[in-house]
Protein backbone atom coordinates (compact mmCIF):
# COMPACT_ATOMS: atom_id res chain seq x y z
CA UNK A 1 -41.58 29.84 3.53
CA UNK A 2 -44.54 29.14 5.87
CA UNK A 3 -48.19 28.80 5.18
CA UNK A 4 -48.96 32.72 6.65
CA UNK A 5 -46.82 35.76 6.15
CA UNK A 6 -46.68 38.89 8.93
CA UNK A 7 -45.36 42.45 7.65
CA UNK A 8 -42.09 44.20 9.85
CA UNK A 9 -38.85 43.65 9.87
CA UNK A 10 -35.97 40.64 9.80
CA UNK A 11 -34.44 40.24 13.32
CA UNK A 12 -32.15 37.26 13.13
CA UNK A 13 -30.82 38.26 16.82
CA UNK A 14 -34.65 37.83 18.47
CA UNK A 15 -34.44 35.47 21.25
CA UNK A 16 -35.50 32.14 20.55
CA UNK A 17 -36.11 28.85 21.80
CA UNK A 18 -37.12 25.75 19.87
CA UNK A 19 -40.51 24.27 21.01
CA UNK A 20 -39.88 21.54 23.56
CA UNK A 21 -40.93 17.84 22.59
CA UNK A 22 -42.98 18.17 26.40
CA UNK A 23 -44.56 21.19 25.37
CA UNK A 24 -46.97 21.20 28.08
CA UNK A 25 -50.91 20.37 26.54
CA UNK A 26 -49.38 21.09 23.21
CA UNK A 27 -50.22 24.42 23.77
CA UNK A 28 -48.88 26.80 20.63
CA UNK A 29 -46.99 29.67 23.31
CA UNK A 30 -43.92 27.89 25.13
CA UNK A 31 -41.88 29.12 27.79
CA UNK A 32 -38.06 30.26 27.57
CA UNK A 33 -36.51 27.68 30.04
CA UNK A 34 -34.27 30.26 31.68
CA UNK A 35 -37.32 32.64 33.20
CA UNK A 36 -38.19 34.98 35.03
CA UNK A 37 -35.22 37.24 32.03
CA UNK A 38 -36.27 40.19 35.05
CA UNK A 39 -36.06 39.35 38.85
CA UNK A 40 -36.73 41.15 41.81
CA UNK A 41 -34.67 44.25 42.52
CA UNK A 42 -33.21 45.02 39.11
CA UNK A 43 -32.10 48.51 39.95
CA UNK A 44 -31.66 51.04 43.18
CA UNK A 45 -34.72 51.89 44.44
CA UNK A 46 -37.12 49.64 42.20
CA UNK A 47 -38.49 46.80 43.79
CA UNK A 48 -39.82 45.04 40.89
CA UNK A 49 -39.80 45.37 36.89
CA UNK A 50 -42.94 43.49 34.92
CA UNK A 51 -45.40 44.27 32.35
CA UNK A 52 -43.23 45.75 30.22
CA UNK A 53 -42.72 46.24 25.93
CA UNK A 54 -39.43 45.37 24.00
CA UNK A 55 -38.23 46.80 20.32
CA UNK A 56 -35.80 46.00 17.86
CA UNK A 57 -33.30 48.80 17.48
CA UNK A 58 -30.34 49.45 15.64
CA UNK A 59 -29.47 45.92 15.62
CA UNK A 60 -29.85 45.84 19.51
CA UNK A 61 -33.16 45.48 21.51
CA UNK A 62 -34.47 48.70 23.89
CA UNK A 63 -37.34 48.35 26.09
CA UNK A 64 -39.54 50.48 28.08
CA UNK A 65 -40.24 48.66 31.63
CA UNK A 66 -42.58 49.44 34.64
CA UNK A 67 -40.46 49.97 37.87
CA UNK A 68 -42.44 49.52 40.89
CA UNK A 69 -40.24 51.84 42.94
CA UNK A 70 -39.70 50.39 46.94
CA UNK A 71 -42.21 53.83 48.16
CA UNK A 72 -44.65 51.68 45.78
CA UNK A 73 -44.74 54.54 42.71
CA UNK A 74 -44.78 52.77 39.36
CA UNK A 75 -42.62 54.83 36.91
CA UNK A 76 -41.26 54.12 33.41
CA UNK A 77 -37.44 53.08 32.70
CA UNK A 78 -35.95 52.76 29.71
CA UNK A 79 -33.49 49.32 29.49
CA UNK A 80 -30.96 48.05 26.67
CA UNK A 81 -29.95 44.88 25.84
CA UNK A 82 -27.95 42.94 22.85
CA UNK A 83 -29.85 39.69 23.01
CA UNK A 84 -33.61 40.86 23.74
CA UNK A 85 -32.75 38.45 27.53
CA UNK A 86 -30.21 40.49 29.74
CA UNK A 87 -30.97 43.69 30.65
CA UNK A 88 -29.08 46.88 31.25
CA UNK A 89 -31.28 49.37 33.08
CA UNK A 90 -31.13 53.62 33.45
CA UNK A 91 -30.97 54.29 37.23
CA UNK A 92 -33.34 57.01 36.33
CA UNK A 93 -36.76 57.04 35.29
CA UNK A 94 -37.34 58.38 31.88
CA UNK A 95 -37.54 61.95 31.20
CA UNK A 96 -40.65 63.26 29.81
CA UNK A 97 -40.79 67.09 28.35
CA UNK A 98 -43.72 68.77 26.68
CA UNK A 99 -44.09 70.28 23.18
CA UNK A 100 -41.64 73.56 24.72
CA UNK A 101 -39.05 71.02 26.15
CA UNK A 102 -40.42 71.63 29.86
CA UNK A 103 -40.35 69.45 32.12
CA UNK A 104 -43.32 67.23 31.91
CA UNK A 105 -43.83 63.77 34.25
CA UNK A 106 -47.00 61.91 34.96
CA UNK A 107 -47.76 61.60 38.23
CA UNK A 108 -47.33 57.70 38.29
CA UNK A 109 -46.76 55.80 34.65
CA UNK A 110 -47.37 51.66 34.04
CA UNK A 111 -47.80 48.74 32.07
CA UNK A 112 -46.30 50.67 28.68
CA UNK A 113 -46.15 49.74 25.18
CA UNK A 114 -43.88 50.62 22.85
CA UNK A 115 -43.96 50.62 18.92
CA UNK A 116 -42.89 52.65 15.51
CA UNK A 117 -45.22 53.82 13.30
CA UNK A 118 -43.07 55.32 9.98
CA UNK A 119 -40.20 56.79 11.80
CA UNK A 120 -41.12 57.29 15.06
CA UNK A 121 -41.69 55.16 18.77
CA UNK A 122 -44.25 55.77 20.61
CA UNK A 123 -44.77 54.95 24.15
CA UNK A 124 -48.41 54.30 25.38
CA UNK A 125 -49.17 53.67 29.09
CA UNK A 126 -51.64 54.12 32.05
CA UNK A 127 -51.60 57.00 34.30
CA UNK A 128 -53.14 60.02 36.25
CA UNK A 129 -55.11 62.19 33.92
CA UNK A 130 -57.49 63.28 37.17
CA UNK A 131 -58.10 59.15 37.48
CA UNK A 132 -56.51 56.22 35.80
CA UNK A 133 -55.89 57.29 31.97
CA UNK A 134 -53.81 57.14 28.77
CA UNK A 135 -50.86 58.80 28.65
CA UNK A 136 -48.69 58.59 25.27
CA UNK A 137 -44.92 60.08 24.07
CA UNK A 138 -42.61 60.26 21.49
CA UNK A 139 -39.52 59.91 20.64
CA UNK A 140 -36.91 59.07 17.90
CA UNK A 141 -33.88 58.89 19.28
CA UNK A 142 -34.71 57.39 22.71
CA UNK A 143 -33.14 60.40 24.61
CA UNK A 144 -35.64 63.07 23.85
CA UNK A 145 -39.66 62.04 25.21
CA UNK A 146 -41.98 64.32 24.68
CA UNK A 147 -45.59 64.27 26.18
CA UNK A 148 -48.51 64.24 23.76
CA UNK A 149 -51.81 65.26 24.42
CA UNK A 150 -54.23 62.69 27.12
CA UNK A 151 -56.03 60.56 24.02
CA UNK A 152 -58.52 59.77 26.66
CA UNK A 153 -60.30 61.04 29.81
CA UNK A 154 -60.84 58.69 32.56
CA UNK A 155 -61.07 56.51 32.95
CA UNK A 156 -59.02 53.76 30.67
CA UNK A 157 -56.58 51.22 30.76
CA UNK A 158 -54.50 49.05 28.56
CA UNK A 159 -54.31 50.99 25.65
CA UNK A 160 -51.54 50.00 22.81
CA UNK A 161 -51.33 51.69 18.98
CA UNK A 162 -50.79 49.66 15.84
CA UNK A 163 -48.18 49.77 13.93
CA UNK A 164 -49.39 51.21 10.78
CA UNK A 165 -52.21 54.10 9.90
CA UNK A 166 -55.22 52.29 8.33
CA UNK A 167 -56.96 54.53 5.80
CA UNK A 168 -54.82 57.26 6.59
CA UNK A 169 -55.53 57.18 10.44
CA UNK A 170 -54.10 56.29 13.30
CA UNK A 171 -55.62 53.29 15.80
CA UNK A 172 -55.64 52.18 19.28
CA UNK A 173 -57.35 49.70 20.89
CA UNK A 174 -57.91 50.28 24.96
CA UNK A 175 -60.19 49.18 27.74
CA UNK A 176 -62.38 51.92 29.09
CA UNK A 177 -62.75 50.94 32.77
CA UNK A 178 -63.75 52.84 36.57
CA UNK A 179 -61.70 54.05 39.14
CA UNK A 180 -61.07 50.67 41.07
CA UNK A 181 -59.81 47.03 40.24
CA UNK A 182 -62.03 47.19 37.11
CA UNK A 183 -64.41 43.62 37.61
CA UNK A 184 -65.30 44.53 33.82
CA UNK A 185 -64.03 45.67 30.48
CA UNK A 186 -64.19 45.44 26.99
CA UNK A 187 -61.62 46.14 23.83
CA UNK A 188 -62.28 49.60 22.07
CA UNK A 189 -61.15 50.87 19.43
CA UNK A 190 -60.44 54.58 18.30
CA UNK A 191 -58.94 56.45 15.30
CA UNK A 192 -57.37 59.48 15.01
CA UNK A 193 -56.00 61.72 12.24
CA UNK A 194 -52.99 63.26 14.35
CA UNK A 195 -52.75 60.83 17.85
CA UNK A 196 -54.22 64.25 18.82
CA UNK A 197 -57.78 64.10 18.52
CA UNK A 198 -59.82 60.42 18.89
CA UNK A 199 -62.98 59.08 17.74
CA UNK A 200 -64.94 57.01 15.81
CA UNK A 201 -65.15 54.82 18.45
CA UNK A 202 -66.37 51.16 18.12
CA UNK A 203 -66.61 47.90 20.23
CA UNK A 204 -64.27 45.16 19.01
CA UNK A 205 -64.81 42.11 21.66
CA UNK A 206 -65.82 41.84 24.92
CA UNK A 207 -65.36 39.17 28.13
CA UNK A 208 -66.72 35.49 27.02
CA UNK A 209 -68.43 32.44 28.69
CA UNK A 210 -64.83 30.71 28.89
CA UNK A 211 -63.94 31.01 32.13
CA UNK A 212 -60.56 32.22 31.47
CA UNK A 213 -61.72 35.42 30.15
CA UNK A 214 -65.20 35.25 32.01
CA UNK A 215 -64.51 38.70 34.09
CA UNK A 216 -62.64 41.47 31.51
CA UNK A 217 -60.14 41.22 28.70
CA UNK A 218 -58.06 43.73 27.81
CA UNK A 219 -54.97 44.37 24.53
CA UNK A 220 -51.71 42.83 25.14
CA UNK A 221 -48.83 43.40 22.57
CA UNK A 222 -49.24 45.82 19.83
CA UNK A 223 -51.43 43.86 16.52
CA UNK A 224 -48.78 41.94 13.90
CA UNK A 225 -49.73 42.15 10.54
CA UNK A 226 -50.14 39.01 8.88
CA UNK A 227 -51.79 37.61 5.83
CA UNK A 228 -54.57 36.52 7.57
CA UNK A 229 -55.15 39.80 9.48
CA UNK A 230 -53.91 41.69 12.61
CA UNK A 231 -52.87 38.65 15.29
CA UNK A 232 -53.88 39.92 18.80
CA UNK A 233 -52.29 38.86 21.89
CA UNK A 234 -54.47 40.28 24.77
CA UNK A 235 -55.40 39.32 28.38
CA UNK A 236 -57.99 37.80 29.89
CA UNK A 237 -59.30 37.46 33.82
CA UNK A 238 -61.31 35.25 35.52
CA UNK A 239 -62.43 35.32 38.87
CA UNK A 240 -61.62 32.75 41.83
CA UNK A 241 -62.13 32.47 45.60
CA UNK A 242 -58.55 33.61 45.64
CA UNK A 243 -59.01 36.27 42.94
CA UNK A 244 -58.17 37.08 40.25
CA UNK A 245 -56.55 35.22 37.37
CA UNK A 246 -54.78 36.70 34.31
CA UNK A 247 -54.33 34.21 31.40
CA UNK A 248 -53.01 35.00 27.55
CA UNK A 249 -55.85 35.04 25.01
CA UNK A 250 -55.20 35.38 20.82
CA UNK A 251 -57.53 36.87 17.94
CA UNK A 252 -56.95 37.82 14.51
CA UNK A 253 -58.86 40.58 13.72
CA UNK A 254 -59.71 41.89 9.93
CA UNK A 255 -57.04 43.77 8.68
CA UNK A 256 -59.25 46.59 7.23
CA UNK A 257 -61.80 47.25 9.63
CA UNK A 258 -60.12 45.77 13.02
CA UNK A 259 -63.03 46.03 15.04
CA UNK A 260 -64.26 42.94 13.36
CA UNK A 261 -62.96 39.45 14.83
CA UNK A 262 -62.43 37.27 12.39
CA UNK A 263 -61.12 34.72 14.82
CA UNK A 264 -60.61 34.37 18.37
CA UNK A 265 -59.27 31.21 20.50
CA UNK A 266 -61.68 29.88 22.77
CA UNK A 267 -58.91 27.94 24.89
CA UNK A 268 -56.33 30.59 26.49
CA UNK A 269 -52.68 30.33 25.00
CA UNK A 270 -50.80 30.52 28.12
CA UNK A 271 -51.99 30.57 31.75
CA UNK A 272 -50.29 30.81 35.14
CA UNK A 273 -48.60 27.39 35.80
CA UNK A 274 -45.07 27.90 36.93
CA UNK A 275 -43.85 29.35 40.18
CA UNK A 276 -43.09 32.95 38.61
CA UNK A 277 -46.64 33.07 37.21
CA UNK A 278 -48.44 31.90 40.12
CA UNK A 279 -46.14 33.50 43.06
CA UNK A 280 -45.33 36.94 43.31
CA UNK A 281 -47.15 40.57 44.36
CA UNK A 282 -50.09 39.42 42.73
CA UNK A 283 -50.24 35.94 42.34
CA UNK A 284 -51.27 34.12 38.79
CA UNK A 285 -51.08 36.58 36.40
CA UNK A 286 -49.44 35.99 32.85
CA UNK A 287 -49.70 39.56 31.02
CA UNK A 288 -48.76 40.47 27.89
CA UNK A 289 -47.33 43.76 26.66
CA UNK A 290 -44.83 43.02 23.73
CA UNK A 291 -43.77 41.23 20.76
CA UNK A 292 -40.58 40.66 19.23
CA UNK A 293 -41.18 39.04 14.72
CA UNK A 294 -38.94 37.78 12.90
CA UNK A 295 -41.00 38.44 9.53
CA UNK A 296 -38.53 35.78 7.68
CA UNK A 297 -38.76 32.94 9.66
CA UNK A 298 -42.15 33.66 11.17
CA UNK A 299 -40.92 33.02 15.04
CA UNK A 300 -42.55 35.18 17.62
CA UNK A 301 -41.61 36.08 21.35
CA UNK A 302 -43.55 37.38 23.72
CA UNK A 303 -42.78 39.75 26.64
CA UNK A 304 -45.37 38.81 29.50
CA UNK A 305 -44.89 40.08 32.98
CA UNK A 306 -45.86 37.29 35.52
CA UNK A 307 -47.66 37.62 39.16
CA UNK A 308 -46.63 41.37 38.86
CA UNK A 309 -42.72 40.51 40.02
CA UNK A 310 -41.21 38.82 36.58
CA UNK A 311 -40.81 39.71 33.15
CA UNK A 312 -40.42 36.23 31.63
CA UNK A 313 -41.07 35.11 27.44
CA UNK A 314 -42.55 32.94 25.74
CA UNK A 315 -41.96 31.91 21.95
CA UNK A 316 -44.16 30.91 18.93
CA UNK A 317 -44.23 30.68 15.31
CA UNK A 318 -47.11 32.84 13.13
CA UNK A 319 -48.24 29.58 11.72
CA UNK A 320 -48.44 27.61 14.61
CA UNK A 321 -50.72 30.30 16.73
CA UNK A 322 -52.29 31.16 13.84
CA UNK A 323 -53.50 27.21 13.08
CA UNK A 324 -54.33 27.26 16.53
CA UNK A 325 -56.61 30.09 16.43
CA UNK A 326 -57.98 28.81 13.57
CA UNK A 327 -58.61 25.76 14.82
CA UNK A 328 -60.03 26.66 18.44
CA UNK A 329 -61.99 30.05 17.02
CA UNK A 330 -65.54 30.57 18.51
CA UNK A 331 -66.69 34.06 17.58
CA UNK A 332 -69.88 35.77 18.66
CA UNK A 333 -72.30 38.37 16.92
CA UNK A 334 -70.80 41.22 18.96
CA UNK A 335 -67.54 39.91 17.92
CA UNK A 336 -68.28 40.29 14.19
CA UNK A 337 -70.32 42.96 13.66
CA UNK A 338 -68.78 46.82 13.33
CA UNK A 339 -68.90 47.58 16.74
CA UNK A 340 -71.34 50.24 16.26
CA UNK A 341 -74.55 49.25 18.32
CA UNK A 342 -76.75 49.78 15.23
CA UNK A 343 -78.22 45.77 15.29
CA UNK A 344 -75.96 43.23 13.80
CA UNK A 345 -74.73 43.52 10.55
């Protein structure tokens, strides 16, 4: 038994790769030595798969993956796999209906996530609600999607549910944003009693003085319960001559109220250093969108898409990135207080 527990599942079949004695910098997020798991041209008429989110189901893993189609339209696919590594893709892009079972597709979908909360899945993603937006579905059998209602207008990125209600409501965390390349953001959070109607909005962290994370940050894999509080594996950019650079940033925020930090890494966990990270579409970018727990033995992989080409992983245990956290944490007063903008608490 480790030193920190994390609520979900037992998935003996994750992928998994003990940490290598070279780790590089010691860092506590390690590399799977056979990536990029997704290359270039994976299926007909998509040019690239990446930022994409991975689930455990019925003793299998199912993802949902952004396809960059070659006419440059980003659309969701739905992928199956036995080992959580190789990857059996639908040649057609998923099928969304409405509430009536009409036909019902965004006009471009990307960078999904995909969790269950009691006994459905629920895919979250950015899209074209008259500007970049939210768009969210359902489903519980992954062969009927239906369309929700927009939870926000525009415009917003980056948006991903948790995994449980908390006091009986539903939450997401997202990035409000503009209509361009955003060169700011924040983390928000929002509740809702139905996924139908959101508010109670409040500011849980913003960019920092690191430079990693010195230009916007932005929610990465769904939150993982855990003894200590809801782990957070988000991005952050920073800024170069070259342009931008996405890195992977962790938190642990309180497991009540999750717009408080209760800790948050100063150092990045993983930033572009091999080819697949820094050579692609867009060059050195390590984003994550998923998480794969093992809640008996505590290991963690993460699905990151890398220089918007690859969808490569990276493993952990809960008590090493927790320690780590720990260890590195530097939180601010707008990190800790409710996120209201009524003066610090």
């Amino acid at each position: 038994m480790g030193k920190y527990t994390m609520a979900g599942p037992s998935v003996p079949n994750m992928p998994w790769q003990d940490k290598p004695a070279d780790a590089r910098n010691n860092q506590p997020l390690w590399r799977y030595n056979g990536n990029p798991v997704i290359g270039r041209d994976p299926l007909p008429g998509v040019a690239r798969i990446f930022n994409s989110a991975v689930v455990p189901y019925e003793g299998k893993f199912i993802g949902v993956f952004r396809g960059e189609q070659t006419n440059g339209v980003p659309y969701i696919y739905l992928g199956h796999s036995g080992d959580g590594i190789h990857w059996d893709f639908d040649h057609e892009k998923i099928h969304f209906v409405d509430e009536n079972g009409k036909d019902f597709m965004p006009v471009y979908a990307y960078d999904p996530r995909l969790l269950k909360v009691e006994d459905t899945y629920y895919i979250i993603w950015c899209g074209d609600f008259y500007g970049a937006s939210i768009g969210l579905a359902r489903t519980k059998d992954f062969h009927t999607f239906v369309r929700m209602e927009n939870p926000f207008i525009p415009f917003n990125r980056n948006a991903v549910l948790f995994p449980r209600k908390i006091h009986g409501k539903y939450m997401c965390l997202s990035r409000p944003s503009d209509s361009g390349h955003t060169p700011f953001g924040d983390i928000f959070l929002s509740e809702s009693p139905d996924l139908e109607y959101w508010g109670h909005h409040r500011h849980v962290m913003g960019k920092s003085p690191e430079w990693w994370e010195s230009v916007k940050i932005g929610g990465g894999a769904a939150p993982i319960e855990t003894s200590e509080g809801w782990l957070l594996f988000y991005h952050g950019v920073t800024g170069t001559c070259n342009g931008f650079v996405y890195s992977i940033g962790g938190a642990i925020l309180d497991i009540d109220e999750p717009s408080r930090v209760k800790y948050r890494c100063e150092r990045y966990l993983l930033t572009p250093e091999e080819w697949y990270e820094e050579r692609g579409f867009v060059p050195n970018v390590c984003f994550p969108c998923a998480a794969i727990t093992d809640s008996d033995t505590g290991r963690i992989a993460v699905y990151y898409g890398a220089a918007d080409t690859y969808v490569s992983l990276a493993f952990t245990t809960l008590d090493e990135v927790i320690d780590y956290i720990k260890d590195h944490s530097l939180v601010r007063p707008s990190d800790t207080e409710s996120g209201r903008q009524a003066g610090l608490d």
